[in-house]
Protein backbone atom coordinates (compact mmCIF):
# COMPACT_ATOMS: atom_id res chain seq x y z
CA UNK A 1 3.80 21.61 64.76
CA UNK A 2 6.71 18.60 64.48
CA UNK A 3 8.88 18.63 61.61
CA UNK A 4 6.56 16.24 59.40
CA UNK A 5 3.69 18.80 59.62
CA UNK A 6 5.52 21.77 58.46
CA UNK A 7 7.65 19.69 55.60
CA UNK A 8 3.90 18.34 54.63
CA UNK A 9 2.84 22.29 54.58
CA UNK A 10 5.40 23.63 52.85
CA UNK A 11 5.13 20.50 49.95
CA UNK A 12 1.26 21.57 50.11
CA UNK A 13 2.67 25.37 49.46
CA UNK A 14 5.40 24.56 46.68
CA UNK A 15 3.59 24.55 42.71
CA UNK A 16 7.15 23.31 41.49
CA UNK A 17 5.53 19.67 40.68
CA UNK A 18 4.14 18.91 37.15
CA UNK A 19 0.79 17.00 36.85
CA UNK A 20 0.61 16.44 33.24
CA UNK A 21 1.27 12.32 33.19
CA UNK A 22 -1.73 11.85 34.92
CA UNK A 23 -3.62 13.05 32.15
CA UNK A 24 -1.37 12.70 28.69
CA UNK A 25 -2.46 10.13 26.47
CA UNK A 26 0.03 7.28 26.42
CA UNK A 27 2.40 6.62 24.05
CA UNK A 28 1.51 4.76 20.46
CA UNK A 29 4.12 2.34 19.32
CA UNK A 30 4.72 2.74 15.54
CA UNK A 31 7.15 0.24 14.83
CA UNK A 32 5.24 -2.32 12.83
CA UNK A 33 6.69 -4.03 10.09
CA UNK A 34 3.54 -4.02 7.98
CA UNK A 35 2.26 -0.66 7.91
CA UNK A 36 -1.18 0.17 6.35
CA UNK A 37 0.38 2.31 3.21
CA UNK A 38 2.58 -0.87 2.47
CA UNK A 39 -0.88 -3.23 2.49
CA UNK A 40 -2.75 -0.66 0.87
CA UNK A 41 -0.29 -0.30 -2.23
CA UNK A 42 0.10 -3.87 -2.01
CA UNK A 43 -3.98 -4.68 -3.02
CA UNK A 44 -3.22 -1.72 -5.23
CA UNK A 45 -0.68 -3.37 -6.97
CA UNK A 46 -2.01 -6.73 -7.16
CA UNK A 47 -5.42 -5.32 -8.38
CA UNK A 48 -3.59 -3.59 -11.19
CA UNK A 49 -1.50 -6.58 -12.15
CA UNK A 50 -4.61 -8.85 -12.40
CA UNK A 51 -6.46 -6.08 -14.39
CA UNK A 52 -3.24 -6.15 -16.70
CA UNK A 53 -3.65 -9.52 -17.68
CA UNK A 54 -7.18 -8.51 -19.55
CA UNK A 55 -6.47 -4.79 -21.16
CA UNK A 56 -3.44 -2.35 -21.30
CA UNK A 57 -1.12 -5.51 -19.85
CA UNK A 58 2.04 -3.58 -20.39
CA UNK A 59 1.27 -0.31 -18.81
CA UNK A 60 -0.76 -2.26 -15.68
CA UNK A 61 1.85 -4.75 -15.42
CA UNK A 62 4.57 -2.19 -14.92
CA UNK A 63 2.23 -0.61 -12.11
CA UNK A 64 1.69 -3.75 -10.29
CA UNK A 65 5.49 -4.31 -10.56
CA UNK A 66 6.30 -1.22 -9.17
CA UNK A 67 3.80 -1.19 -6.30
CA UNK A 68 4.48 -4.44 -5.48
CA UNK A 69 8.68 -3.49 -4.70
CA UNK A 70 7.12 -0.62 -2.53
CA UNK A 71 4.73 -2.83 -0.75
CA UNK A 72 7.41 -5.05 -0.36
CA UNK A 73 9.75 -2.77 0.75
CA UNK A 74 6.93 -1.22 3.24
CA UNK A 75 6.75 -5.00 4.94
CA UNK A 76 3.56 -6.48 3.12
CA UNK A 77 6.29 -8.90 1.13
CA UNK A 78 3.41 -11.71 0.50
CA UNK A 79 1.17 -8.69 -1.49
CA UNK A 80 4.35 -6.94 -2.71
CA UNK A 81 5.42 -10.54 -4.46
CA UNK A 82 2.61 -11.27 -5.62
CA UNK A 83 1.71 -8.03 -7.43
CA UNK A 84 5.46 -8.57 -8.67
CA UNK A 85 5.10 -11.73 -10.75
CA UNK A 86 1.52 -11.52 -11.96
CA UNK A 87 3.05 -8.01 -13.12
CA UNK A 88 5.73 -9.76 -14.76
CA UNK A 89 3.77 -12.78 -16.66
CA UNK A 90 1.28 -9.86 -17.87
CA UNK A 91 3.80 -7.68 -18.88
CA UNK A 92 6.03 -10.22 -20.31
CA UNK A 93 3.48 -12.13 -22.19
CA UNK A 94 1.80 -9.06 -24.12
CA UNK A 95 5.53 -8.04 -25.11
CA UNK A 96 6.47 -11.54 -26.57
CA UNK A 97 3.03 -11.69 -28.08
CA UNK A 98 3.80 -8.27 -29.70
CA UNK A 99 7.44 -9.35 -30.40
CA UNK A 100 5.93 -12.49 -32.22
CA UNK A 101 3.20 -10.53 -33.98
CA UNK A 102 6.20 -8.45 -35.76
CA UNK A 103 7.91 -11.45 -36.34
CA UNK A 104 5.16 -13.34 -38.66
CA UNK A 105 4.49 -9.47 -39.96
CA UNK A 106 8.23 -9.66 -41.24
CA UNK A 107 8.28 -13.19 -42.09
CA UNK A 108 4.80 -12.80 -44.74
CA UNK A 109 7.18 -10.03 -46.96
């Protein structure tokens, strides 16, 4: 046997190597920007801000506004934005309705 051989049989011998890359899954990259939870309380957000501007404005509008900063903040700025202002012009509008409702109250006495 020449050197090669025996190096070759003592490699064959030697259960020091690890195996496990072959067969581990590869690794998932998770650094997106727009992640699903940011999208998801985005629609969320929006949905409740539209639904705001038909019944309980100021409770749904405060919802949409606050899932629309998380969405926002999550990466889904376009949904986050948009759940923002429609959250603010429902919101907004029921309070100066209210505000103007107490104001012609006042005004009849």
């Amino acid at each position: 046997m020449n050197d090669d051989q025996r190096k070759s049989m003592e490699n064959e011998n030697n259960y020091d190597e690890e195996y496990a890359t072959e067969i581990a899954p590869n690794r998932i990259d998770n650094t997106d920007d727009t992640t699903s939870g940011g999208v998801i309380a985005g629609f969320i957000g929006v949905g409740a801000a539209l639904i705001a501007l038909f019944m309980m404005p100021v409770t749904l509008g405060i919802v949409g506004i606050v899932l629309g900063a998380y969405a926002s903040a999550k990466g889904a700025r376009g949904l986050g934005m948009t759940a923002i202002v429609v959250g603010i012009i429902a919101a907004g509008a029921a309070l100066l309705y209210r505000a103007a409702l107490i104001t012609l109250f006042f005004a009849m006495f």
